[in-house]
Protein backbone atom coordinates (compact mmCIF):
# COMPACT_ATOMS: atom_id res chain seq x y z
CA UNK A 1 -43.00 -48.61 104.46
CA UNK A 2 -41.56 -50.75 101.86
CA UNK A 3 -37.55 -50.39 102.57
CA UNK A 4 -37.25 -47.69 99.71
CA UNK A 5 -35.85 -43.95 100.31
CA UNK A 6 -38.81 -41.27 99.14
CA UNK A 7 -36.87 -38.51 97.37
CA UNK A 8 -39.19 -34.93 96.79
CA UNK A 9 -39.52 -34.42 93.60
CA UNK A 10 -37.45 -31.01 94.08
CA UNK A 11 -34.13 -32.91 94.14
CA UNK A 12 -34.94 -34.17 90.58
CA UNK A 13 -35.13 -30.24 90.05
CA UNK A 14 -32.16 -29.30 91.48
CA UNK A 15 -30.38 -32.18 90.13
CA UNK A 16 -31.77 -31.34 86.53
CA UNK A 17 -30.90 -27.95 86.61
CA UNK A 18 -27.04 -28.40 87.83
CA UNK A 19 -26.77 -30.90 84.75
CA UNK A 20 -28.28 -28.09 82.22
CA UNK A 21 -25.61 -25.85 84.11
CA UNK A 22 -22.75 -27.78 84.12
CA UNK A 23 -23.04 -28.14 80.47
CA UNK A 24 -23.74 -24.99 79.38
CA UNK A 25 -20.64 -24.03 81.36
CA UNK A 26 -18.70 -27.03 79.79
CA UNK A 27 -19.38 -26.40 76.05
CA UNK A 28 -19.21 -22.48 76.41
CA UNK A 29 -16.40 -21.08 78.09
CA UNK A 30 -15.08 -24.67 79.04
CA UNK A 31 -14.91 -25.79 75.25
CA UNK A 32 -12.76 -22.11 74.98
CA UNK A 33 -10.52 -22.64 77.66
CA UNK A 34 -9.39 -25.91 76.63
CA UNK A 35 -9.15 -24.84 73.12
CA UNK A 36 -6.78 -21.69 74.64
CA UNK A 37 -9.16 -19.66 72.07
CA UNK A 38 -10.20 -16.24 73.47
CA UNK A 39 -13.46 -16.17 75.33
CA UNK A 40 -16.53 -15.51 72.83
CA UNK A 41 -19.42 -12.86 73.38
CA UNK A 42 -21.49 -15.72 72.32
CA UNK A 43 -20.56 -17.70 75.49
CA UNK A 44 -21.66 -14.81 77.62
CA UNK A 45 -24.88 -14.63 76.04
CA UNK A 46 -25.74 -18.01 76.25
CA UNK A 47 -24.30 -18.53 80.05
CA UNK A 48 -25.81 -14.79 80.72
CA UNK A 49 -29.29 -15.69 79.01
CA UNK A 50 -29.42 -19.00 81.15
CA UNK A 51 -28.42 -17.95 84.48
CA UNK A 52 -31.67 -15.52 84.03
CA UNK A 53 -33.69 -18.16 83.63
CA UNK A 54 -35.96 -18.82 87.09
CA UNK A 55 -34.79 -22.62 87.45
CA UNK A 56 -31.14 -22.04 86.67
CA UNK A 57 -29.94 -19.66 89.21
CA UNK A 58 -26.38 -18.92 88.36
CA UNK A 59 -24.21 -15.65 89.41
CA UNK A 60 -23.79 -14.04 85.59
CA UNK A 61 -22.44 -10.29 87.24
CA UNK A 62 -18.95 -12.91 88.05
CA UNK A 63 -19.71 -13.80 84.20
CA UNK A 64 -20.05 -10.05 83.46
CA UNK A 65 -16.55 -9.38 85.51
CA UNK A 66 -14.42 -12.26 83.75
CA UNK A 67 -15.44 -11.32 79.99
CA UNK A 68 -14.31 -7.46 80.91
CA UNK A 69 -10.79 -8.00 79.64
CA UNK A 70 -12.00 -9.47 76.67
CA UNK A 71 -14.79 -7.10 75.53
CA UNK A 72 -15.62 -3.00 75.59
CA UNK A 73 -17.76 -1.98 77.90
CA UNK A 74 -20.44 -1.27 75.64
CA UNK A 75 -20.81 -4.66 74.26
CA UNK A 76 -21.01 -6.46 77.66
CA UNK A 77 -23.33 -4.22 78.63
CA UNK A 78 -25.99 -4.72 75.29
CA UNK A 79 -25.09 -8.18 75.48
CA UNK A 80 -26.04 -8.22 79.15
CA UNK A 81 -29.63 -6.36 78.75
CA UNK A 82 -30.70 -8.27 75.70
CA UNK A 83 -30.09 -11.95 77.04
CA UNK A 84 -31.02 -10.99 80.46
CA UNK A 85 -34.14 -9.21 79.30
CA UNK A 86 -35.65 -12.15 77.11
CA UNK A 87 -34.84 -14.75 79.85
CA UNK A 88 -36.89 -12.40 82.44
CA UNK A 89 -39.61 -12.28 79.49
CA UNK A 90 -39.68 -15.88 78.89
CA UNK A 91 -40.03 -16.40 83.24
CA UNK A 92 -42.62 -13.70 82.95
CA UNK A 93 -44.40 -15.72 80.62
CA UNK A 94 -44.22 -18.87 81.99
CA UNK A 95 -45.57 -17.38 85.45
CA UNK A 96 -48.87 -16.90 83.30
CA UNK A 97 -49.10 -19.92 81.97
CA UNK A 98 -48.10 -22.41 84.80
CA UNK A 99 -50.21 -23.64 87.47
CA UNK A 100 -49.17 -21.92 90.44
CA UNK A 101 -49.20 -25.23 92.56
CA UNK A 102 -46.39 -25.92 89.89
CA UNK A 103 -44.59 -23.52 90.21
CA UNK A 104 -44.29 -23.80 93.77
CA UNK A 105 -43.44 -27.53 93.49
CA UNK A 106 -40.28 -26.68 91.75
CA UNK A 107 -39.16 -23.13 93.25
CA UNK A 108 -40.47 -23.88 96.99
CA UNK A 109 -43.55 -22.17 98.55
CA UNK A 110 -41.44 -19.77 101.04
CA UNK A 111 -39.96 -18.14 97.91
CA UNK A 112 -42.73 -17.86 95.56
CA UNK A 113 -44.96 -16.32 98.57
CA UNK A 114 -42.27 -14.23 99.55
CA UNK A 115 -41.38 -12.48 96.25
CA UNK A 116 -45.12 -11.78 95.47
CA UNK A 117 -45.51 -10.24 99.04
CA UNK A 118 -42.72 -7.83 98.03
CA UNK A 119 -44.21 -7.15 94.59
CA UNK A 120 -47.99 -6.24 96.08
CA UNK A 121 -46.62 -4.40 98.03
CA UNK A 122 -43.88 -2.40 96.57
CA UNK A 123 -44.62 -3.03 92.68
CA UNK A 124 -42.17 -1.18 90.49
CA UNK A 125 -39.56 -1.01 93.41
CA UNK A 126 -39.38 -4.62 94.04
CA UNK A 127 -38.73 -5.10 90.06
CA UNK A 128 -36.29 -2.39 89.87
CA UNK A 129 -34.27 -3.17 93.35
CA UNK A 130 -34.34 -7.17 92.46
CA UNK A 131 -32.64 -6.16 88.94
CA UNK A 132 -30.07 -3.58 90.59
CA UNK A 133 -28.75 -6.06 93.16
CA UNK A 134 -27.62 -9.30 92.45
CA UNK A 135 -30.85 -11.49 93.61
CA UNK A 136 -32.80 -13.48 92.64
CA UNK A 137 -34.45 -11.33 90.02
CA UNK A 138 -35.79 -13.99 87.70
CA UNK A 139 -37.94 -15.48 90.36
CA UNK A 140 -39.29 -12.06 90.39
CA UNK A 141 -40.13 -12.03 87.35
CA UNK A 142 -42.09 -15.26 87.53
CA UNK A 143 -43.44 -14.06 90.48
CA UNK A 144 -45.01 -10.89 88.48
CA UNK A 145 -45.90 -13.00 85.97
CA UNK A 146 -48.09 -15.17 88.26
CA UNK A 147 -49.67 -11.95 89.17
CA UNK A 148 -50.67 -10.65 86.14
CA UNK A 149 -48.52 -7.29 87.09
CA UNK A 150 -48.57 -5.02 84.11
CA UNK A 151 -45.82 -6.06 81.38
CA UNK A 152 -44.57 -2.90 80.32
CA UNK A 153 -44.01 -1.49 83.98
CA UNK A 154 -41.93 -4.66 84.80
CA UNK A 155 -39.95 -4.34 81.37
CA UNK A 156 -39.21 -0.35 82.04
CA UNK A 157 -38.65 -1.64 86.02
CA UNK A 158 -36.45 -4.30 84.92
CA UNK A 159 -34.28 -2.75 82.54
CA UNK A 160 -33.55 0.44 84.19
CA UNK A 161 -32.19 -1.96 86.87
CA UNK A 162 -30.28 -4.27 84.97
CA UNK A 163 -28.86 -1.50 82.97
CA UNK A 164 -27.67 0.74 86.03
CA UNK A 165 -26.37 -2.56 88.14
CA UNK A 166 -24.27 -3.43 84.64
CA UNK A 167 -23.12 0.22 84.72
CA UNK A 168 -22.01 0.07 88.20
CA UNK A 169 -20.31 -2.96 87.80
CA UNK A 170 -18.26 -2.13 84.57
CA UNK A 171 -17.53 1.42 86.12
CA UNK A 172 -15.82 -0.65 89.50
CA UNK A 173 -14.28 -2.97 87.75
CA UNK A 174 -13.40 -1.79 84.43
């Protein structure tokens, strides 16, 4: 050994995606706050959209909850299923096209293995419960993407649980 430190190439990852999520965070609702402008729906969408995305893991229901003040119900909600929706779509996708080996470079092997266990196994019910629940439903959807599960099955699955977990959420804290 030559004297240097070997970092895995996941920290790179991790460290990549807290930058991307910083930022978003920064010039979104960060740019509004220190503006003292009211928060936009546009800042949801983009923070909601990204924290769907598999590699940026980020709690958007807490999103969801702060922007209730601001916005009805029914906008939240559409605002919520449309950016969460193409995010899944886009993870979906790029679980077809990426090399597994990949894939499991960058989300770690215990994950990716576990979530397509749980979607063999239980299909549509995996989908739907992963969407109701705040997990980690975008790694899911890469997951079913690897698999080659049926598209339309994981869109109804996916929807009808983002759509009743939004519900729920609005209806406690609304």
């Amino acid at each position: 050994m030559n004297g240097k430190i070997a970092i895995p190439k996941k920290f790179y990852f991790i460290l990549f995606a807290s930058v991307i999520a910083i930022c978003l965070f920064s010039f979104t609702i960060g740019r509004e706050l220190y503006a003292d402008k009211t928060e936009s729906i546009f800042s949801f969408g983009v923070i909601h959209f990204s924290g769907y995305l598999f590699f940026l893991l980020m709690p958007v229901e807490l999103a969801f909850i702060y922007y209730l003040p601001y916005y009805s119900g029914f906008d939240l909600i559409a605002t919520a299923l449309v950016t969460a929706i193409t995010a899944q779509c886009i993870d979906y996708i790029i679980g077809q096209l990426l090399r597994p080996k990949r894939i499991i470079e960058l989300m770690g092997q215990k994950r990716i293995i576990k979530a397509e266990r749980k979607i063999q196994r239980y299909g549509l019910l995996t989908i739907f419960i992963f969407n109701l629940f705040p997990l980690s439903s975008p790694v899911i959807a890469l997951a079913a993407g690897m698999l080659r599960y049926n598209f339309r099955r994981f869109l109804v699955a996916s929807m009808l649980g983002l759509f009743l977990k939004y519900m729920l959420i609005f209806l406690c804290f609304s």
